[in-house]
C-alpha atoms as a PDB file:
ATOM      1  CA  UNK A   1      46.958  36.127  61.502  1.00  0.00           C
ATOM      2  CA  UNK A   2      50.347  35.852  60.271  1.00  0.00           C
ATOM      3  CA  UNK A   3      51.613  31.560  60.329  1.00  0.00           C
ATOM      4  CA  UNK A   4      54.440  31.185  62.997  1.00  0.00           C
ATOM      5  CA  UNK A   5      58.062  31.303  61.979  1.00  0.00           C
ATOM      6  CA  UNK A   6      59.670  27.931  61.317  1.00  0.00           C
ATOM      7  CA  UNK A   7      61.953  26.920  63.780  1.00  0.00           C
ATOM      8  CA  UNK A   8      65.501  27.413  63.263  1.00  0.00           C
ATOM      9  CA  UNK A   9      67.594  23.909  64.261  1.00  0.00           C
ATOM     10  CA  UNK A  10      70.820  25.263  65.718  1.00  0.00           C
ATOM     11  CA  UNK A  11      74.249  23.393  65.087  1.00  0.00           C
ATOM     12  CA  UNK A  12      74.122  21.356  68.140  1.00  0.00           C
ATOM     13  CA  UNK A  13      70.359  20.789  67.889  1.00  0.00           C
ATOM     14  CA  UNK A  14      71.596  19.437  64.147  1.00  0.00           C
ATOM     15  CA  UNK A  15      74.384  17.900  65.434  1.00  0.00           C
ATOM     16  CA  UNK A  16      72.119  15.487  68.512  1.00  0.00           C
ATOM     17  CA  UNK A  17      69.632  14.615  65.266  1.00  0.00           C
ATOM     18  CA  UNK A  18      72.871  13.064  62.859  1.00  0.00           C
ATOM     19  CA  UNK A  19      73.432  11.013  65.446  1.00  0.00           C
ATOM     20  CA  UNK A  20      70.153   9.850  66.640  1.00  0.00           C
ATOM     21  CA  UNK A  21      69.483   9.062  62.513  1.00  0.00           C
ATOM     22  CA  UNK A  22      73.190   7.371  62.580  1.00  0.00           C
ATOM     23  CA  UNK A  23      72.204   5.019  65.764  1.00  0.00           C
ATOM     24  CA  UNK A  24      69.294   4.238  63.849  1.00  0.00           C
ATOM     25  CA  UNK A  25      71.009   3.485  60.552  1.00  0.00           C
ATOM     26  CA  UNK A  26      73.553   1.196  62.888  1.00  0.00           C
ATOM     27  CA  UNK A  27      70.344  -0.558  64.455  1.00  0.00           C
ATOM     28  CA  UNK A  28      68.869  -1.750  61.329  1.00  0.00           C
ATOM     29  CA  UNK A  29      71.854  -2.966  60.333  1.00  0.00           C
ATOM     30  CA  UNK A  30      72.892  -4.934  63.380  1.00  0.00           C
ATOM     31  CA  UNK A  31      69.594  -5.825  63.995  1.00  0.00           C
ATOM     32  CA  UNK A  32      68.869  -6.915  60.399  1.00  0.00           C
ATOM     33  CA  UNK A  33      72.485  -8.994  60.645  1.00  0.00           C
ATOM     34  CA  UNK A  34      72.277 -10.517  64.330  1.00  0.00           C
ATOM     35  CA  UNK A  35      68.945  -9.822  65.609  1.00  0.00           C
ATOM     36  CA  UNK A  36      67.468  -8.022  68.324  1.00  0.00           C
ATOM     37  CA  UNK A  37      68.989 -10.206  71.112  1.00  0.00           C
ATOM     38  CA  UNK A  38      72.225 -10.246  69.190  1.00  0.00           C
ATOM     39  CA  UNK A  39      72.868  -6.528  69.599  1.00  0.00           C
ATOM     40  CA  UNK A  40      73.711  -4.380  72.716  1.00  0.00           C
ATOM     41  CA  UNK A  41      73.876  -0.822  73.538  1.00  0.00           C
ATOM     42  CA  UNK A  42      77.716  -1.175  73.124  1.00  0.00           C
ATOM     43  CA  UNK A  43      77.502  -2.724  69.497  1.00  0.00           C
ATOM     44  CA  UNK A  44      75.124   0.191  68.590  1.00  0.00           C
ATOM     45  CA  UNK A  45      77.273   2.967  69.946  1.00  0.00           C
ATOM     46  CA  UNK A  46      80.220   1.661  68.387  1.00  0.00           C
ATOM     47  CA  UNK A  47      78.779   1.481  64.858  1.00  0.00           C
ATOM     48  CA  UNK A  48      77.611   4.640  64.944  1.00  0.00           C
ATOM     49  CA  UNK A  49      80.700   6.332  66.188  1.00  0.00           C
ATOM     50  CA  UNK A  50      79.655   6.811  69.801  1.00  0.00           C
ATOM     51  CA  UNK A  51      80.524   5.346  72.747  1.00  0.00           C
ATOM     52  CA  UNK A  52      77.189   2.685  74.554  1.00  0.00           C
ATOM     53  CA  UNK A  53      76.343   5.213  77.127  1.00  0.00           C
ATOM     54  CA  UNK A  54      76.093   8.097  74.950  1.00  0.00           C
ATOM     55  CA  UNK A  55      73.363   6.047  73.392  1.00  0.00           C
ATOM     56  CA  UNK A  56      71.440   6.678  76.440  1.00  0.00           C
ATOM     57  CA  UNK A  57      71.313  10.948  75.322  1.00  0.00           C
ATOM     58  CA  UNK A  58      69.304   9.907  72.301  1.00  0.00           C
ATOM     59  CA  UNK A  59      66.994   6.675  73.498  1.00  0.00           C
ATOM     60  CA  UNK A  60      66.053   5.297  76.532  1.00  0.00           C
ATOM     61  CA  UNK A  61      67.599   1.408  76.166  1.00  0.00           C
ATOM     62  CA  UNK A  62      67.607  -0.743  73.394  1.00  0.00           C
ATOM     63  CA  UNK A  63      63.719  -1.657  73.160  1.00  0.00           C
ATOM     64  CA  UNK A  64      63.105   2.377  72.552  1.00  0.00           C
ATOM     65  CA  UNK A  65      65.928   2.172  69.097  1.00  0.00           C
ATOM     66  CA  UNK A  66      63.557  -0.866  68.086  1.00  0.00           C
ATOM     67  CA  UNK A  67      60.906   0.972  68.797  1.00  0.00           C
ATOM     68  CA  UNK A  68      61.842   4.553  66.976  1.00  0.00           C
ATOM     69  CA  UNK A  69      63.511   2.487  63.892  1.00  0.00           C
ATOM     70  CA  UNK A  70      59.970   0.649  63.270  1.00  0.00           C
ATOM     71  CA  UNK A  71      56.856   3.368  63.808  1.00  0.00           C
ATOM     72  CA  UNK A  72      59.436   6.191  62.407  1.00  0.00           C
ATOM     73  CA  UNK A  73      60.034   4.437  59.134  1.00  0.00           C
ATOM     74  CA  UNK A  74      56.017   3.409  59.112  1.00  0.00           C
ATOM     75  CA  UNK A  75      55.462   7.208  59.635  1.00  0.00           C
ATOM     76  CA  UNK A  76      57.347   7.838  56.618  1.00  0.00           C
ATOM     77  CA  UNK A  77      55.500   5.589  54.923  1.00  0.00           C
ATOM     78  CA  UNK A  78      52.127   7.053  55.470  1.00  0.00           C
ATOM     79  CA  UNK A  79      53.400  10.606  54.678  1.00  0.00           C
ATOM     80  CA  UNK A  80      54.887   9.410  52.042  1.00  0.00           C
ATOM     81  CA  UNK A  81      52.262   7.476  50.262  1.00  0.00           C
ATOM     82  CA  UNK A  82      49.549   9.948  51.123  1.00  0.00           C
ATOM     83  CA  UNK A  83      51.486  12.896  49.356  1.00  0.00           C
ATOM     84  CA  UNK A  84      52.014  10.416  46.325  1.00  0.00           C
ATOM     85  CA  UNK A  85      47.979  10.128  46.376  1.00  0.00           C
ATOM     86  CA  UNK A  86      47.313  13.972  46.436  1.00  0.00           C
ATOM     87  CA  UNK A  87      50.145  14.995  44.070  1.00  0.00           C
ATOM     88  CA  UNK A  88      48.674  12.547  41.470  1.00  0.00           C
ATOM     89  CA  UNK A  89      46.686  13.742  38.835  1.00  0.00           C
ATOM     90  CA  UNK A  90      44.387  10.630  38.234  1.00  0.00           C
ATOM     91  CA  UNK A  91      43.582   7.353  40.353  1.00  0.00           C
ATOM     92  CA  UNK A  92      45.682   5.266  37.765  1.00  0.00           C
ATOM     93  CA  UNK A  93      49.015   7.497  38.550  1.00  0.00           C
ATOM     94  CA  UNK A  94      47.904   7.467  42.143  1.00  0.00           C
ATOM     95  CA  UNK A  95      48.043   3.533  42.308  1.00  0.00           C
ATOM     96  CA  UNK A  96      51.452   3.723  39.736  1.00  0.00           C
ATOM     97  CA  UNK A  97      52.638   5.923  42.055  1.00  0.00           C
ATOM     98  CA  UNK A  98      52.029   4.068  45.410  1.00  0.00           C
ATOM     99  CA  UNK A  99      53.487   0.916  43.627  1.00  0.00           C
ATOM    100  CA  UNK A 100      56.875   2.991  43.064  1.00  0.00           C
ATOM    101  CA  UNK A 101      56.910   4.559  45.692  1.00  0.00           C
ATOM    102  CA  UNK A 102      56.946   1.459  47.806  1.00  0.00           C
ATOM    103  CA  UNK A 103      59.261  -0.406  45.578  1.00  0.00           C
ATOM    104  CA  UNK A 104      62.008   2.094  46.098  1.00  0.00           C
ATOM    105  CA  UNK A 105      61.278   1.801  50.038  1.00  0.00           C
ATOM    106  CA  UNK A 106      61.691  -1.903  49.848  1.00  0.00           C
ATOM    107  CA  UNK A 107      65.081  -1.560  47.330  1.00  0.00           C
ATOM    108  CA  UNK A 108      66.554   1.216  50.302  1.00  0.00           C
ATOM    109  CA  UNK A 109      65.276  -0.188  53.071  1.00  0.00           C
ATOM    110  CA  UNK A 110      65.712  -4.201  53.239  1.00  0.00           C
ATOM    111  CA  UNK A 111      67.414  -4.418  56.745  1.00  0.00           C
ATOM    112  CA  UNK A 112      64.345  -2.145  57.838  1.00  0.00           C
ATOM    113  CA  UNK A 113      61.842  -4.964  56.247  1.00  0.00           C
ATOM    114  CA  UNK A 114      63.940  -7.769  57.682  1.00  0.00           C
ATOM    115  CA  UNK A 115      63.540  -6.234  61.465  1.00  0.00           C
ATOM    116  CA  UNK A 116      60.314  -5.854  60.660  1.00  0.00           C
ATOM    117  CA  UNK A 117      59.278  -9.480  60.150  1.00  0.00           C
ATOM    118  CA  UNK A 118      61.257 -10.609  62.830  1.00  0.00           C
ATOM    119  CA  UNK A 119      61.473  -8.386  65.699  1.00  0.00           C
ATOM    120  CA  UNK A 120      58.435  -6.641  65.968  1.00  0.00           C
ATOM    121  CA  UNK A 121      57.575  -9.100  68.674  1.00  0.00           C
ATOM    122  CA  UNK A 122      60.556  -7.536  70.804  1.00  0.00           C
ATOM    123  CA  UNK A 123      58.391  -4.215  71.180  1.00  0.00           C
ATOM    124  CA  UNK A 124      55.896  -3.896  74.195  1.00  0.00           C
ATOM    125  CA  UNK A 125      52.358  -3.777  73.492  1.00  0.00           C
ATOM    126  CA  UNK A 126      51.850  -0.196  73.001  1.00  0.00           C
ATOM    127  CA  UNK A 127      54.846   0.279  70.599  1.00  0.00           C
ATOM    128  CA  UNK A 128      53.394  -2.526  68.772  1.00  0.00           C
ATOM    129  CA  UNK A 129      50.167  -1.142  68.549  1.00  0.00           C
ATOM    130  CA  UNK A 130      51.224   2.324  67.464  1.00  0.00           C
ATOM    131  CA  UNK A 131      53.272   0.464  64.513  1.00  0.00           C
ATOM    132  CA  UNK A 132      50.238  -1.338  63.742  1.00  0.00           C
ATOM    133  CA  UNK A 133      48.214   1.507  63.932  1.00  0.00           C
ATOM    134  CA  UNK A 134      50.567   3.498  61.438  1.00  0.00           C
ATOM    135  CA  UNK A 135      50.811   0.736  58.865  1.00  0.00           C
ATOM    136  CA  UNK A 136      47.078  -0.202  58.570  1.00  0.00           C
ATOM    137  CA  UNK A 137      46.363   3.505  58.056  1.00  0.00           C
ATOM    138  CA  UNK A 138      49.091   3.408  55.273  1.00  0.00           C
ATOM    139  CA  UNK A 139      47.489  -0.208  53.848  1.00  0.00           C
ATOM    140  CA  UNK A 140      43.915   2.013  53.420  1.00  0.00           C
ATOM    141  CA  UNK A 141      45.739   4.601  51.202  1.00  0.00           C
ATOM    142  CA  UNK A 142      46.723   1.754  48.633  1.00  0.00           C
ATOM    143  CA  UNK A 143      42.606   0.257  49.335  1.00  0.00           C
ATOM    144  CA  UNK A 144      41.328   3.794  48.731  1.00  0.00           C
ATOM    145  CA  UNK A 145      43.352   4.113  45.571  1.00  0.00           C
ATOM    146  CA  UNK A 146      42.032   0.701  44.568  1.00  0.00           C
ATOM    147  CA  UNK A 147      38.826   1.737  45.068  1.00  0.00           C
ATOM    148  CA  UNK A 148      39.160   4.661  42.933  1.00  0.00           C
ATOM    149  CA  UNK A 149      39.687   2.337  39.992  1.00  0.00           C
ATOM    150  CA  UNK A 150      37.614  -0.491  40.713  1.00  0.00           C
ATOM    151  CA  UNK A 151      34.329   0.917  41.666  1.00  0.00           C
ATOM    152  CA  UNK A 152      32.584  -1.252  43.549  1.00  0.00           C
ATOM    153  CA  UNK A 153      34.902  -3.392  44.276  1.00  0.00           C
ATOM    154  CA  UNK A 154      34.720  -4.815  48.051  1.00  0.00           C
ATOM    155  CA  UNK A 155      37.005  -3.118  50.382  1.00  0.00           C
ATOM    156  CA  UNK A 156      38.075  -6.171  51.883  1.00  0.00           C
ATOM    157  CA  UNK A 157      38.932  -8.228  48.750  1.00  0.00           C
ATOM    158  CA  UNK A 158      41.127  -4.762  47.709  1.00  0.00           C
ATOM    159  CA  UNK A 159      42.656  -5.063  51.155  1.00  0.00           C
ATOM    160  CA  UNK A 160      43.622  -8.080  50.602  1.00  0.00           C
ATOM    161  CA  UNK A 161      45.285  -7.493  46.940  1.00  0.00           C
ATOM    162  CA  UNK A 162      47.209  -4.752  48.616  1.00  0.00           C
ATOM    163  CA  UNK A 163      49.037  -7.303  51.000  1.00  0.00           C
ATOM    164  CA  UNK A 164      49.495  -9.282  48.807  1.00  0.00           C
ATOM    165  CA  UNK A 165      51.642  -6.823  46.636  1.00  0.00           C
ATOM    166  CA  UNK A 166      53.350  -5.816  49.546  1.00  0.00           C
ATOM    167  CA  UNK A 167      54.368  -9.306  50.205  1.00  0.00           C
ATOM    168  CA  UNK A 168      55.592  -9.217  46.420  1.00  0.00           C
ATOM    169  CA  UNK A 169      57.340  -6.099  46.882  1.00  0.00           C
ATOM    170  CA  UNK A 170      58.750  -6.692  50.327  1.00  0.00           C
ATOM    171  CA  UNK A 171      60.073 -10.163  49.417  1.00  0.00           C
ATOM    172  CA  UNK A 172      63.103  -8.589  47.676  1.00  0.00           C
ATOM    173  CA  UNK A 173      65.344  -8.174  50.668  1.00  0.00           C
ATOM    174  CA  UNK A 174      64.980 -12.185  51.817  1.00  0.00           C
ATOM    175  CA  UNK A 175      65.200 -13.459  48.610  1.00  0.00           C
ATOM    176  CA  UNK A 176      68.289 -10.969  47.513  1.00  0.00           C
ATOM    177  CA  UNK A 177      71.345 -11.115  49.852  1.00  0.00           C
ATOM    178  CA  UNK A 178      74.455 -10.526  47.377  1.00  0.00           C
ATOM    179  CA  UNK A 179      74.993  -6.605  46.738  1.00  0.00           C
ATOM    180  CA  UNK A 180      72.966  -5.441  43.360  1.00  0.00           C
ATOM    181  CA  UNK A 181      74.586  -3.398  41.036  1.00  0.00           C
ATOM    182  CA  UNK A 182      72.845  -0.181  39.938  1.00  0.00           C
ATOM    183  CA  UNK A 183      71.908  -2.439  36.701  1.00  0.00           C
ATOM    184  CA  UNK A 184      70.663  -5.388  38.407  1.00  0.00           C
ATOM    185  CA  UNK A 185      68.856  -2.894  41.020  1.00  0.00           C
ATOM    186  CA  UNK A 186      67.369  -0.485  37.920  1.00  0.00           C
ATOM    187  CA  UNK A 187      65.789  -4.261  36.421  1.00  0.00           C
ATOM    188  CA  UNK A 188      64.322  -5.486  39.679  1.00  0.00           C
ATOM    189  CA  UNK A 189      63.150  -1.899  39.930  1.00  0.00           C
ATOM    190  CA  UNK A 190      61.234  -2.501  36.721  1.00  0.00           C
ATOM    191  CA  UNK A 191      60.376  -6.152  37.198  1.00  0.00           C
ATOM    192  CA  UNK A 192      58.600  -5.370  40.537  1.00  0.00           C
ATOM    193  CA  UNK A 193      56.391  -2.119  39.422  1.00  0.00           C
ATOM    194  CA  UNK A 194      55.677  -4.536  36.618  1.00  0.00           C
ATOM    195  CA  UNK A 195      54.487  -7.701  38.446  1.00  0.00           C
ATOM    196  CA  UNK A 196      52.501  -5.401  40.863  1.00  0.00           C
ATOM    197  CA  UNK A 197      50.764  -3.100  38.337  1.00  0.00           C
ATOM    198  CA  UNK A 198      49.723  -5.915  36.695  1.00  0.00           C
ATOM    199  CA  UNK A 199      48.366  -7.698  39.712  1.00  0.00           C
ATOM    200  CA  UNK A 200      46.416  -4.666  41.483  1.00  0.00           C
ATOM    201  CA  UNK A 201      44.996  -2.952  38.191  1.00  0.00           C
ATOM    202  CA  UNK A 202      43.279  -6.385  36.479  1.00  0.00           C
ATOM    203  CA  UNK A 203      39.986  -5.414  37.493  1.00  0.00           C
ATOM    204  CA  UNK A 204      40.995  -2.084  36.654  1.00  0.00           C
END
């Protein structure tokens, strides 16, 4: 049986997903700078080009942005870090691999981080859930990778090492607020994979 055709976006179906990924770009921003409660429908329209009810073509209100911005970018995470795991070679470049992989997220992505530890809360219970959901599937794939090089090792005491990198990792956006140049980004790049490497692989 022949494998259906991929589907062909047409110019305005291109067109409607620009914007919906530009009013998403404008809400971790905004959201990042001001908070949630800081931003309205207006603000996000305007940053993206768009006037605040053509918002309302692409997401229902403001709580459905939040809520797209945060389990879209954890979907992307556990895509992402899964394909790292099955395009590596060997559990060590799997677990190098993660550890770059979710450096670079956390060097591209600090607004993204910075809504995530403080407006999460602003999500109802079932968007909160599904972003939950999403990100402690995405935690396993680093515990699984652990696992591969620390036999034996108890799941939950991996779990907990892989936090704890992502806390390392993820702390870069609080901690950095001035804009990097490609220098200072390439050696914070290389401190970070360093400091985690050598954290998760000791038993290793």
């Amino acid at each position: 049986m022949d494998a259906p055709a991929p589907t062909r976006m047409t110019g305005r179906s291109l067109a409607k997903a620009s914007r919906r990924a530009a009013l998403l770009d404008a809400a971790a921003q905004l959201f990042a700078e001001r908070g949630y409660n800081g931003v309205s429908i207006e603000d996000l329209g305007s940053a993206a080009g768009v006037s605040g009810p053509a918002v309302y073509r692409h997401f229902s209100g403001k709580p459905a942005v939040l809520a797209a911005l945060l389990a879209g970018v954890s979907q992307d995470l556990l895509e992402g870090g899964r394909a790292v795991v099955a395009e590596s070679p060997s559990p060590e470049q799997a677990l190098r691999g993660l550890i770059e992989f979710q450096v670079d997220f956390a060097l591209r992505n600090a607004n993204v981080i910075r809504v995530q530890d403080r407006d999460l809360s602003w999500l109802t219970a079932e968007d909160q859930e599904t972003v939950r959901s999403l990100q402690r599937t995405y935690v396993e794939v680093w515990v699984d990778a652990l696992a591969e090089l620390a036999q034996g090792a108890d799941r939950t005491h991996l779990r907990r090492k892989a936090h704890a990198a992502f806390g390392l990792i993820n702390s870069t956006p609080h901690s950095t607020h001035r804009r990097r140049s490609s220098r200072d980004t390439a050696e914070l790049r290389q401190l970070l994979e360093e400091m985690a490497w050598a954290a998760l692989s000791v038993e290793a």
